[in-house]
C-alpha atoms as a PDB file:
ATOM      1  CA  UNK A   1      -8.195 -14.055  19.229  1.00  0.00           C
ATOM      2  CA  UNK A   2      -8.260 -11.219  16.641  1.00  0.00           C
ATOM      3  CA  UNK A   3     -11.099  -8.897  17.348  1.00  0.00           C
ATOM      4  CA  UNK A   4     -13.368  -8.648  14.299  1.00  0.00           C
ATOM      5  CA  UNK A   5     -12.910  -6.913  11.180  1.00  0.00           C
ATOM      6  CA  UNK A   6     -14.092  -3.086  10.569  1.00  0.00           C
ATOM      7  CA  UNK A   7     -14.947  -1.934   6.932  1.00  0.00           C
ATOM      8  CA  UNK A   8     -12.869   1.194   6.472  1.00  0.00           C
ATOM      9  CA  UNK A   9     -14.833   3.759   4.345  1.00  0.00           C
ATOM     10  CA  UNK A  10     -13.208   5.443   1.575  1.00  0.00           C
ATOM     11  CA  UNK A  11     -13.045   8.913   3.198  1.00  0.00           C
ATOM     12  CA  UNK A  12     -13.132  10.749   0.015  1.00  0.00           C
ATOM     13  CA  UNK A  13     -13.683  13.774   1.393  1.00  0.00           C
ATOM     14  CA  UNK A  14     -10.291  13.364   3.309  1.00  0.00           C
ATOM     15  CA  UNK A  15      -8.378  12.720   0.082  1.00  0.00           C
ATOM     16  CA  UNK A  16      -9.705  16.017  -1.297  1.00  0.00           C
ATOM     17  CA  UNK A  17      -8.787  18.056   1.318  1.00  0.00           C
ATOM     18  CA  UNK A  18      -5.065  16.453   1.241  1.00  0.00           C
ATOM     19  CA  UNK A  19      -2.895  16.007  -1.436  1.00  0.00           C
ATOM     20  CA  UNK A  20      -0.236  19.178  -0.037  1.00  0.00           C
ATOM     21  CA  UNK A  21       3.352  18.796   0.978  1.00  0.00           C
ATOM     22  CA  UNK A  22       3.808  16.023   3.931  1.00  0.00           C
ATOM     23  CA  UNK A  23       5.137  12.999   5.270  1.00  0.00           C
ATOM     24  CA  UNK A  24       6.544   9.436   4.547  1.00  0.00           C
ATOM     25  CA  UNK A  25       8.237  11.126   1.507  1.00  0.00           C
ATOM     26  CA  UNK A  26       6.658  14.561   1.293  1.00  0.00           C
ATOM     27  CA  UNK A  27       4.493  15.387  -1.308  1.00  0.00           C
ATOM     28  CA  UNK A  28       2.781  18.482  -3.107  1.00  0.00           C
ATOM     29  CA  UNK A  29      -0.993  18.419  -4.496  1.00  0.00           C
ATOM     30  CA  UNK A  30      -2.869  20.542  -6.672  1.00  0.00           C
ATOM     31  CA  UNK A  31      -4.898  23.237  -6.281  1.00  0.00           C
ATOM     32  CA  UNK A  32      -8.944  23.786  -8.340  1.00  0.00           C
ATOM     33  CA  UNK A  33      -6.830  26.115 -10.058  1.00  0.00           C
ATOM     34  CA  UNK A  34      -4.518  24.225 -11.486  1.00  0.00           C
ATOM     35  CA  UNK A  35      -6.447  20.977 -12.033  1.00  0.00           C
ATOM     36  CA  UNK A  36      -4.767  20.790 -15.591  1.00  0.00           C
ATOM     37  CA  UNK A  37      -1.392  20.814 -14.254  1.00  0.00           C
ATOM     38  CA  UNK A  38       0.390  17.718 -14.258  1.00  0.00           C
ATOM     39  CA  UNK A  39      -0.607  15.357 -10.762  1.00  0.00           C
ATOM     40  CA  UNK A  40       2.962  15.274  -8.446  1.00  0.00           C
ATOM     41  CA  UNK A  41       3.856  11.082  -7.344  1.00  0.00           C
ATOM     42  CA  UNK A  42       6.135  10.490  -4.874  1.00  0.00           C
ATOM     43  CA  UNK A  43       8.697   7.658  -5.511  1.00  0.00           C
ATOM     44  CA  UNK A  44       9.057   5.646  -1.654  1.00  0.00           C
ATOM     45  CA  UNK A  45      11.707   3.261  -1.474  1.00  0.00           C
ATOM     46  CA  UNK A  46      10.053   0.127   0.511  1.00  0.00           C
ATOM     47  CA  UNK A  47      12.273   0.756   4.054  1.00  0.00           C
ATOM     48  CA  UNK A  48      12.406   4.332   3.701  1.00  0.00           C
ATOM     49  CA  UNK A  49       9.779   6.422   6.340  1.00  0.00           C
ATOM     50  CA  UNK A  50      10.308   9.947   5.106  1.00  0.00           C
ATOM     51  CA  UNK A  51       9.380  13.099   6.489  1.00  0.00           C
ATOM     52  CA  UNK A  52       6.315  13.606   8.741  1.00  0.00           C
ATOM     53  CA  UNK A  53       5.503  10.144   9.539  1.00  0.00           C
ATOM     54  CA  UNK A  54       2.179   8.978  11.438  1.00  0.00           C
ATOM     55  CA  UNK A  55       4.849   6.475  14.130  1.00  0.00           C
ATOM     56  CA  UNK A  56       7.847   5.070  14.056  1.00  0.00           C
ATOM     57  CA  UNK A  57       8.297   2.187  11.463  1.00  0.00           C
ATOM     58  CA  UNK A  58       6.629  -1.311  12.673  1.00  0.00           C
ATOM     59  CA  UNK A  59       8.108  -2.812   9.466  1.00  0.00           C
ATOM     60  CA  UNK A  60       9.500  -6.154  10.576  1.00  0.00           C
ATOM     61  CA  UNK A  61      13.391  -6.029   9.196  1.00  0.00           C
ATOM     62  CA  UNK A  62      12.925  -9.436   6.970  1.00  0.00           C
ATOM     63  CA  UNK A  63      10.215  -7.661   5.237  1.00  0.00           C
ATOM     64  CA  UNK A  64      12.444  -4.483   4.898  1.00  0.00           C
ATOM     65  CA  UNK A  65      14.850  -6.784   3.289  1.00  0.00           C
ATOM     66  CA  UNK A  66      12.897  -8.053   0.418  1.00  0.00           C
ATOM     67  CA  UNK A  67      14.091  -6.671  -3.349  1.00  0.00           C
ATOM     68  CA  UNK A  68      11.897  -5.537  -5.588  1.00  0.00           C
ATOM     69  CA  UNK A  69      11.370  -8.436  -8.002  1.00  0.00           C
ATOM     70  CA  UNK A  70      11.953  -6.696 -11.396  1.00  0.00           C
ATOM     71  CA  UNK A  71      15.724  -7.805 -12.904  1.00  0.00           C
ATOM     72  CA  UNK A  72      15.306  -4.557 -14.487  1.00  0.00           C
ATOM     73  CA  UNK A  73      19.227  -3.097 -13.520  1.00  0.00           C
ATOM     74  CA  UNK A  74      18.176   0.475 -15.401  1.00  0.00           C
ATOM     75  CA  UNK A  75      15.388   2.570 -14.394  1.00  0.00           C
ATOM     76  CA  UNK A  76      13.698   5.384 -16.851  1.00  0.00           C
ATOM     77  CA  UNK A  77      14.710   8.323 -16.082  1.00  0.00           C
ATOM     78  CA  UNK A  78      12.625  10.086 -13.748  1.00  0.00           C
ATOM     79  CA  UNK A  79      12.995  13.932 -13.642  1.00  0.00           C
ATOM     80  CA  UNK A  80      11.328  16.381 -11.263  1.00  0.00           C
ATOM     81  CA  UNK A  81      10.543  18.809 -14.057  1.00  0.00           C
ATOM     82  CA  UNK A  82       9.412  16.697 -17.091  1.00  0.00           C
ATOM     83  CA  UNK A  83       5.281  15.481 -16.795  1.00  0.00           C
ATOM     84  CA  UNK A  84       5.286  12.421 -18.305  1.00  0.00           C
ATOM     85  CA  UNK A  85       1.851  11.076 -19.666  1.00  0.00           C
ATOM     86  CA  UNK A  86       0.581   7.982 -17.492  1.00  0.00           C
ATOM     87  CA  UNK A  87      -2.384   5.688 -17.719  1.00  0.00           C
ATOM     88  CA  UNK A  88      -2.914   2.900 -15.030  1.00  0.00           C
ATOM     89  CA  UNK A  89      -4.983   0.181 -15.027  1.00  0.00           C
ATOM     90  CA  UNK A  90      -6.551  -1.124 -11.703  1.00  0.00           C
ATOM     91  CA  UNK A  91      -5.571  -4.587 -10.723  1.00  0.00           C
ATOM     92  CA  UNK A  92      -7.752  -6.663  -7.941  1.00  0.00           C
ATOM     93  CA  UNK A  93      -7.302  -6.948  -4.553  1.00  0.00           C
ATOM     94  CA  UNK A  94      -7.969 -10.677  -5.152  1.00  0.00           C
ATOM     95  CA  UNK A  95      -5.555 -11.393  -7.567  1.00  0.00           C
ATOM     96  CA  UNK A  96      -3.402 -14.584  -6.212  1.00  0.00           C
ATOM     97  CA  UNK A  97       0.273 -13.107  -6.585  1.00  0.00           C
ATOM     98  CA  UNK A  98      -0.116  -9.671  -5.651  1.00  0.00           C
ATOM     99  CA  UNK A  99       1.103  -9.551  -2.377  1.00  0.00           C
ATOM    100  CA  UNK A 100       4.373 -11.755  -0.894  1.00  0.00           C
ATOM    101  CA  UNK A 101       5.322 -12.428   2.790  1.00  0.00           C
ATOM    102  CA  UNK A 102       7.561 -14.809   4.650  1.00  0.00           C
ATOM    103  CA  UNK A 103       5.327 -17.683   6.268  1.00  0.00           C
ATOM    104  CA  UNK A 104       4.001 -17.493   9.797  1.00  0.00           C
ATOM    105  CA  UNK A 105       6.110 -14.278   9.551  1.00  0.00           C
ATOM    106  CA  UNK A 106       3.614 -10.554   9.646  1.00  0.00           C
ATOM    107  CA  UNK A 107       5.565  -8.522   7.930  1.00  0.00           C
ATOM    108  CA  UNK A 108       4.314  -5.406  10.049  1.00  0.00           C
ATOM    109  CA  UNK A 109       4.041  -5.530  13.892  1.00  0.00           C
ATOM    110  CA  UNK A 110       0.435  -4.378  14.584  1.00  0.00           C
ATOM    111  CA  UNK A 111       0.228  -4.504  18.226  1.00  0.00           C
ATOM    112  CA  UNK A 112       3.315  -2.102  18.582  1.00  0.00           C
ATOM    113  CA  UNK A 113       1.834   0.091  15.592  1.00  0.00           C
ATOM    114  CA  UNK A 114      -1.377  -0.116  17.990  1.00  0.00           C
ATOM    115  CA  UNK A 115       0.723   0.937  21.049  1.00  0.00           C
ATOM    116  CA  UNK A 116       2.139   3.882  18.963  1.00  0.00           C
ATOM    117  CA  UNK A 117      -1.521   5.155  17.923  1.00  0.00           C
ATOM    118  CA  UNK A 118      -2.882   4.404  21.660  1.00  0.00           C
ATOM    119  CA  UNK A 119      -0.223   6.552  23.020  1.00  0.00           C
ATOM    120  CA  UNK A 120      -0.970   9.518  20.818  1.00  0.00           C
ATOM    121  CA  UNK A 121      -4.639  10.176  20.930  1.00  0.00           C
ATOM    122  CA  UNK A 122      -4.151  13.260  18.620  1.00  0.00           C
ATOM    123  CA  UNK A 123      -2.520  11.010  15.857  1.00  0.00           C
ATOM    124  CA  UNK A 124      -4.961   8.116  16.643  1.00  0.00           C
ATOM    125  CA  UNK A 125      -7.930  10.200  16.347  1.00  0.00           C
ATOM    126  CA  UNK A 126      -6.395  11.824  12.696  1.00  0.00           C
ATOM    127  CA  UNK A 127      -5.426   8.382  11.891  1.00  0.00           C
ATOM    128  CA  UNK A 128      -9.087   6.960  11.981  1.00  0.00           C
ATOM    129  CA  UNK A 129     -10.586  10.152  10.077  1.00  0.00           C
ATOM    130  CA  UNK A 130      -8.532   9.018   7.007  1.00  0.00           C
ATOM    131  CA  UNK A 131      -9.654   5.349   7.326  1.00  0.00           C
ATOM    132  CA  UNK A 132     -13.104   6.374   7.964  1.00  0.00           C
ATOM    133  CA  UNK A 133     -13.723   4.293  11.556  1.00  0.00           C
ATOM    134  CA  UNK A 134     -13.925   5.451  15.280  1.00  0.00           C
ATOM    135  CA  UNK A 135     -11.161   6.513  16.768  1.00  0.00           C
ATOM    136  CA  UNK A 136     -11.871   4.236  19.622  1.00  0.00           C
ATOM    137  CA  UNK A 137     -12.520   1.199  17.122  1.00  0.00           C
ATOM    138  CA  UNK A 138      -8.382   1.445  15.633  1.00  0.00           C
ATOM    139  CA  UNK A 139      -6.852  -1.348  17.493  1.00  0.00           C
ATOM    140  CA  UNK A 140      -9.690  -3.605  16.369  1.00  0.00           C
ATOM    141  CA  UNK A 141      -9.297  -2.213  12.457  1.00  0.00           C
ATOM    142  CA  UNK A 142      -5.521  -2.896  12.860  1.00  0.00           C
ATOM    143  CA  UNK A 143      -6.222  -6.241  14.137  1.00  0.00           C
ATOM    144  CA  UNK A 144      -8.316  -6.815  11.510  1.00  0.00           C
ATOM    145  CA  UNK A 145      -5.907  -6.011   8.400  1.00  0.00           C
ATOM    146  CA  UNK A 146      -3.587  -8.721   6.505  1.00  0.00           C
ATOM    147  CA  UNK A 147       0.418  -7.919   6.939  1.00  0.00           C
ATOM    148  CA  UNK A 148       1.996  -8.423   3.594  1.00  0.00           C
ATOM    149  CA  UNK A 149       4.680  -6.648   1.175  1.00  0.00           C
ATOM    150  CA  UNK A 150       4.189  -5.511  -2.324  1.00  0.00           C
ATOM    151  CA  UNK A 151       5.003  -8.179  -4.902  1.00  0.00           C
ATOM    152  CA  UNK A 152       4.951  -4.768  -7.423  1.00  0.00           C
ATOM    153  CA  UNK A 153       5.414  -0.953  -7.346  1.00  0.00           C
ATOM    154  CA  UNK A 154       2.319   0.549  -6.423  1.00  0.00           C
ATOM    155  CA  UNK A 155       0.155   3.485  -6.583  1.00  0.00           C
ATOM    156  CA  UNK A 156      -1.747   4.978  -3.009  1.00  0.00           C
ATOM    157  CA  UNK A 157      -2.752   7.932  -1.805  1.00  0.00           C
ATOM    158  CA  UNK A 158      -0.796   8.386   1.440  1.00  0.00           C
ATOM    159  CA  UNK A 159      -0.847  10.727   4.399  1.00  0.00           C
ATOM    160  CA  UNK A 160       1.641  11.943   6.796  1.00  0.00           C
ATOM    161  CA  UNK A 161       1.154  13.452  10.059  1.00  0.00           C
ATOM    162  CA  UNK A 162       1.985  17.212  10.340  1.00  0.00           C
ATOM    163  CA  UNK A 163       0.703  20.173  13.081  1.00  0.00           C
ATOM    164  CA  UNK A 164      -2.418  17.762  13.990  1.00  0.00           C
ATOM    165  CA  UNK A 165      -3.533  17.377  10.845  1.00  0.00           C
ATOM    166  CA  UNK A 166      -3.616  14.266   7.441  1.00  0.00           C
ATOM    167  CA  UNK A 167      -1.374  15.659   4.421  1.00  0.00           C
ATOM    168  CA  UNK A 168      -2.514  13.522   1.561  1.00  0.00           C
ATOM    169  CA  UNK A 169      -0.345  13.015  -1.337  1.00  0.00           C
ATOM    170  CA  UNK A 170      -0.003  10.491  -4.230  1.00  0.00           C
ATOM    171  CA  UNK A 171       2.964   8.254  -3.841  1.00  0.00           C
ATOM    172  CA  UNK A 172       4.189   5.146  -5.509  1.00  0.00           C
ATOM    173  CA  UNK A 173       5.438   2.487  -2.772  1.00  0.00           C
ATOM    174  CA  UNK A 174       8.581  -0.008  -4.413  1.00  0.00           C
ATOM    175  CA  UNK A 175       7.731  -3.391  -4.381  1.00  0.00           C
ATOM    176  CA  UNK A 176       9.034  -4.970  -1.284  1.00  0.00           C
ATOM    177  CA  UNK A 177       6.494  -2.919   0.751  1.00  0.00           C
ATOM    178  CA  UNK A 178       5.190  -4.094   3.758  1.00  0.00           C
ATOM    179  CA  UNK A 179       1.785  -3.395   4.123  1.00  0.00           C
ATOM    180  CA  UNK A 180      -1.326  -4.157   5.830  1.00  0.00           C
ATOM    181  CA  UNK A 181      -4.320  -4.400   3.519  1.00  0.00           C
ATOM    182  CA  UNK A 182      -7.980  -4.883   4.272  1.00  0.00           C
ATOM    183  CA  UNK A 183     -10.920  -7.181   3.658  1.00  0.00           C
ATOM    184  CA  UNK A 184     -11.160  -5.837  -0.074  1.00  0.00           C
ATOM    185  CA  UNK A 185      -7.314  -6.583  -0.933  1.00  0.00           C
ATOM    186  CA  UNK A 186      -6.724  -2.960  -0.928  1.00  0.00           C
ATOM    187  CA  UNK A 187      -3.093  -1.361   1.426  1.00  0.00           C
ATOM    188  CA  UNK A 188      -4.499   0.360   4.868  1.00  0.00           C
ATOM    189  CA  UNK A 189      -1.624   1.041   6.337  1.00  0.00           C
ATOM    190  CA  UNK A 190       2.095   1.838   5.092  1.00  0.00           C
ATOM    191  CA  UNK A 191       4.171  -0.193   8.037  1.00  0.00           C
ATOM    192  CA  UNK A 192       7.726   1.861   7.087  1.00  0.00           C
ATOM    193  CA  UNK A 193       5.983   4.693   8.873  1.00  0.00           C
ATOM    194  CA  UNK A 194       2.443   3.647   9.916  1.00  0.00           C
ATOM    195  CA  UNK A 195       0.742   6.061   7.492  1.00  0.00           C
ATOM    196  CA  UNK A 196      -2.545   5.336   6.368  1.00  0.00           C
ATOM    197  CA  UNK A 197      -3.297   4.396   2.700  1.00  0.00           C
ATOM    198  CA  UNK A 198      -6.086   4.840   0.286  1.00  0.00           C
ATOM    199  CA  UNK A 199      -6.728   4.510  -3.549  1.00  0.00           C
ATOM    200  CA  UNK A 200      -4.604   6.385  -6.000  1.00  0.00           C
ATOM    201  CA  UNK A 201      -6.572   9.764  -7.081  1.00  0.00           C
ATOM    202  CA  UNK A 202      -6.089   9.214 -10.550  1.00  0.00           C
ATOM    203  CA  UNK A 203      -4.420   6.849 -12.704  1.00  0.00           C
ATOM    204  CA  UNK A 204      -4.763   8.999 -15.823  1.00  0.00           C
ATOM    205  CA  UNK A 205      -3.101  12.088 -16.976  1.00  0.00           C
ATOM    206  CA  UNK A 206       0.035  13.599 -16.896  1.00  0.00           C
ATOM    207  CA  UNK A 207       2.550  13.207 -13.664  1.00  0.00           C
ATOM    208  CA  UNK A 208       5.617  14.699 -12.343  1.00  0.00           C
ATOM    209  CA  UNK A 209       7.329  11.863 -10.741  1.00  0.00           C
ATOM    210  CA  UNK A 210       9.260  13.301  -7.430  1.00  0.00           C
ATOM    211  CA  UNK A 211      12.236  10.801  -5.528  1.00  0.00           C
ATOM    212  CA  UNK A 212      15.243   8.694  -7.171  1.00  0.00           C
ATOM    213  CA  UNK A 213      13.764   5.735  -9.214  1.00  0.00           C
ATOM    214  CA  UNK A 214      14.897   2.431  -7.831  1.00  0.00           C
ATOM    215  CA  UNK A 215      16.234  -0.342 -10.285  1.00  0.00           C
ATOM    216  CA  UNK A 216      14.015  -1.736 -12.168  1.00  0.00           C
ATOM    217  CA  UNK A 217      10.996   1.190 -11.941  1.00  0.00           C
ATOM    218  CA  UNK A 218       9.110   1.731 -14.720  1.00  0.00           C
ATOM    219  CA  UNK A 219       6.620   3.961 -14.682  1.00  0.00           C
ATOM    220  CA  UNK A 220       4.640   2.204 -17.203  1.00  0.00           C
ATOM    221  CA  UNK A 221       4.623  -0.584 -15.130  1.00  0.00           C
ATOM    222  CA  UNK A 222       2.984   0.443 -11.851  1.00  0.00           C
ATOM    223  CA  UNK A 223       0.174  -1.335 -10.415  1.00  0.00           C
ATOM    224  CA  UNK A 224      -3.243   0.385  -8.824  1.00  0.00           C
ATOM    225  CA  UNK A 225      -4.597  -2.487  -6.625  1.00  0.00           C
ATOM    226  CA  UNK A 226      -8.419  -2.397  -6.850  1.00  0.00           C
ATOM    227  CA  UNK A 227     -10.639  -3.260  -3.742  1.00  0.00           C
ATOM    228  CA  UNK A 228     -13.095  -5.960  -4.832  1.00  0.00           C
ATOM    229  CA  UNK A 229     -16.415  -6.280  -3.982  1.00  0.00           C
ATOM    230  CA  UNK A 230     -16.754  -9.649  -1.890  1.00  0.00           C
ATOM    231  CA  UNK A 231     -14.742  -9.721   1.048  1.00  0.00           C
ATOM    232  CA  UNK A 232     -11.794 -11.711   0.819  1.00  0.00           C
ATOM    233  CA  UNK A 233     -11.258 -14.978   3.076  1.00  0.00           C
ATOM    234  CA  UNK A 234      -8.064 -15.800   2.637  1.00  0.00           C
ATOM    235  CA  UNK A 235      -5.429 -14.205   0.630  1.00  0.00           C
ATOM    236  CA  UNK A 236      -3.098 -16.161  -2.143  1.00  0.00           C
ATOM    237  CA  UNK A 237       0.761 -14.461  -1.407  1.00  0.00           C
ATOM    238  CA  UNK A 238       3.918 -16.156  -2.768  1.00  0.00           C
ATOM    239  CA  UNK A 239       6.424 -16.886   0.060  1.00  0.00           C
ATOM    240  CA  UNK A 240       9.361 -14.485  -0.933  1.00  0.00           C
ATOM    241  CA  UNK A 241      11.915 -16.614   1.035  1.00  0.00           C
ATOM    242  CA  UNK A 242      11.029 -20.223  -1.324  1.00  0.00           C
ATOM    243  CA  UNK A 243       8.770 -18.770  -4.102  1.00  0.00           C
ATOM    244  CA  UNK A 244       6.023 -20.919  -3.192  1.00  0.00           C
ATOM    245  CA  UNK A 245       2.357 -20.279  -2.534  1.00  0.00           C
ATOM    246  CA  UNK A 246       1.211 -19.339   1.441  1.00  0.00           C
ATOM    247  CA  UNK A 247      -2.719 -19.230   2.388  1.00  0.00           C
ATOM    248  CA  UNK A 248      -2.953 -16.578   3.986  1.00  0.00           C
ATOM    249  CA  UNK A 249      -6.633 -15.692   6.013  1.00  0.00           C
ATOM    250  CA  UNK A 250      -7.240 -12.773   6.202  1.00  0.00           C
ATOM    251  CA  UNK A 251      -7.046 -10.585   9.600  1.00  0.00           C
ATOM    252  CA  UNK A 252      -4.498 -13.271  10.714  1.00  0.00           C
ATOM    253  CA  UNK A 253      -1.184 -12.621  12.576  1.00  0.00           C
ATOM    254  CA  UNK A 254       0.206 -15.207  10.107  1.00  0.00           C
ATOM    255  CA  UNK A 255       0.608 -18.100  12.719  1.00  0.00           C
ATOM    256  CA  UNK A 256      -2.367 -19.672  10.486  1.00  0.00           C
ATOM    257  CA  UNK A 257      -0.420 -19.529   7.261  1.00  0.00           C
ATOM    258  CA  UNK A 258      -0.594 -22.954   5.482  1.00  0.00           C
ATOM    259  CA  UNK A 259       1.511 -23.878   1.984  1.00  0.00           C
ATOM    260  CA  UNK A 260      -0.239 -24.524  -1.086  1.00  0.00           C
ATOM    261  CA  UNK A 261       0.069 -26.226  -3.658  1.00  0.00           C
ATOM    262  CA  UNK A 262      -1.185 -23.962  -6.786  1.00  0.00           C
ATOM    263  CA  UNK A 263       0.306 -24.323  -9.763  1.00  0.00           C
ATOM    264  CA  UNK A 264       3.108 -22.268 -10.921  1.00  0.00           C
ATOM    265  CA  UNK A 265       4.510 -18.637  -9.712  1.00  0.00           C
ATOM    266  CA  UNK A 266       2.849 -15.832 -11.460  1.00  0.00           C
ATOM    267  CA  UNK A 267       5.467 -13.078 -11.931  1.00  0.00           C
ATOM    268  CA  UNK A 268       4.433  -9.606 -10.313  1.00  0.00           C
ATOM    269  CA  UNK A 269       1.296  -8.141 -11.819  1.00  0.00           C
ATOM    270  CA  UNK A 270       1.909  -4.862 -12.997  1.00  0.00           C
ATOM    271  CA  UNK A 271      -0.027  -2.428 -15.346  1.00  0.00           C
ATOM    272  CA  UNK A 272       0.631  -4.081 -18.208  1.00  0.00           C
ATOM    273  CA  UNK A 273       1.326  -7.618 -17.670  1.00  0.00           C
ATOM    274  CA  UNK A 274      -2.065  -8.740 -15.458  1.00  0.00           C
ATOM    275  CA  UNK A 275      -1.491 -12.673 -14.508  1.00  0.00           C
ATOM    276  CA  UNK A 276      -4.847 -14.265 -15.817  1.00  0.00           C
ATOM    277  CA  UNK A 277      -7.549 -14.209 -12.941  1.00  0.00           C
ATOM    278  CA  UNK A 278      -8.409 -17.927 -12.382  1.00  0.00           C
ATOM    279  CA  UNK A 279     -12.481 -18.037 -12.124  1.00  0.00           C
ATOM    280  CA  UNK A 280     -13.001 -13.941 -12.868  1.00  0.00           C
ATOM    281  CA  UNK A 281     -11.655 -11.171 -11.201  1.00  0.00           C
ATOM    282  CA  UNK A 282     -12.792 -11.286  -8.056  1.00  0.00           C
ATOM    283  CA  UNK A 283     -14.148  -8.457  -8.188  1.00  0.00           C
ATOM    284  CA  UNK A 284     -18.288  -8.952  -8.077  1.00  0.00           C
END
């Protein structure tokens, strides 16, 4: 039996303080005097843990296997010294489509990403600042989270793990992901190297993409998941193995998964091809 679920603040004040040079990809933020200068993203390929990671990965290898769903064969260029204007539109955490996952497979392995925290209580305690509950209370939050993968590239804040301390950067995660996401439909946890996630900074503004592009990325295309309001019950993920719909609840290790039968296959929501919300948003 799970234990129940903890609401993870937003730890603002943790994303402030970040956004230097660190792990799962490195990264480099900016300073108050240089707010006008264009925002650094990280490109993460979905199996790759980077530099500075919080553990070891707890990505399960058939979720590490899953290709990013664009047939897309050549990327934009990306270049390290060319700020390209960007403006992303949120998508919500509700949206049925937005994650994938093999049924009654988790695509992350919480209990040995709990192990890894429990054994570290220096990590463990940094990990829990960022995701804003008690240090003592993390196996219970990572209980309570949803394993899934990304259905489409998306924006985060992440944070690595360097000399005792978060290094927040903005990254953007390929689809194929696997993730653990909370109550709100928003990505906790980055399972590739057990980083903790929050919401993108920004989604407006000029950025200097960092990291080879993958095939298919497109900038213009990348999706900033938006927590909704209303916690969700169960989540609506397409089986990447059959394309089908899986129930997912939410909190489950998956053994509850249940195929449904919901009309047609939405293709991966993105920033600027949203799949029509059936019944709203989601997000009141």
């Amino acid at each position: 039996m799970r234990s129940p679920r903890r609401r993870p603040a937003l730890a603002a004040a943790v994303v402030a303080a970040g956004l230097a040079a660190a792990g799962c990809g490195g990264g480099n933020g900016r300073s108050a005097d240089d707010a006008m200068a264009p925002q650094e993203v990280i490109l993460q390929p979905a199996a790759a843990p980077g530099p500075d990671p919080f553990t070891e990965s707890t990505a399960r290898k058939s979720a590490e296997t899953v290709p990013a769903p664009s047939t897309d064969r050549n990327p934009s260029p990306v270049s390290s010294t060319s700020p390209v204007a960007q403006e992303l539109s949120s998508i919500p955490g509700s949206t049925p489509g937005l994650y994938g996952g093999t049924h009654s497979v988790a695509s992350c392995d919480v209990e040995r990403q709990i192990h890894f925290l429990t054994e570290d209580s220096a990590r463990r305690r940094v990990f829990a600042q960022v995701s804003g509950v008690d240090p003592n209370g993390v196996p219970g939050y990572l209980r309570g989270l949803t394993p899934v993968v990304l259905r489409a590239d998306a924006r985060v804040t992440n944070h690595g793990y360097t000399s005792g301390t978060a290094t927040g950067f903005q990254a953007v995660l390929q689809a194929g992901t696997a993730v653990l996401v909370d109550a709100h439909g928003a990505p906790r946890v980055r399972c590739a190297c057990g980083n903790p996630l929050l919401p993108p900074t920004s989604g407006t503004g000029k950025v200097m993409h960092r990291g080879q592009p993958w095939p298919g990325y497109r900038p213009d295309r990348v999706a900033v998941v938006k927590p909704v309001t209303q916690p969700i019950d169960v989540l609506m993920i397409v089986d990447v193995v059959s394309n089908t719909w899986i129930e997912r609840k939410a909190g489950d290790d998956c053994r509850q998964d249940r195929t449904s039968d919901a009309g047609p296959i939405p293709p991966p929501p993105s920033n600027d091809v949203l799949p029509p919300p059936p019944g709203g948003d989601g997000a009141s």
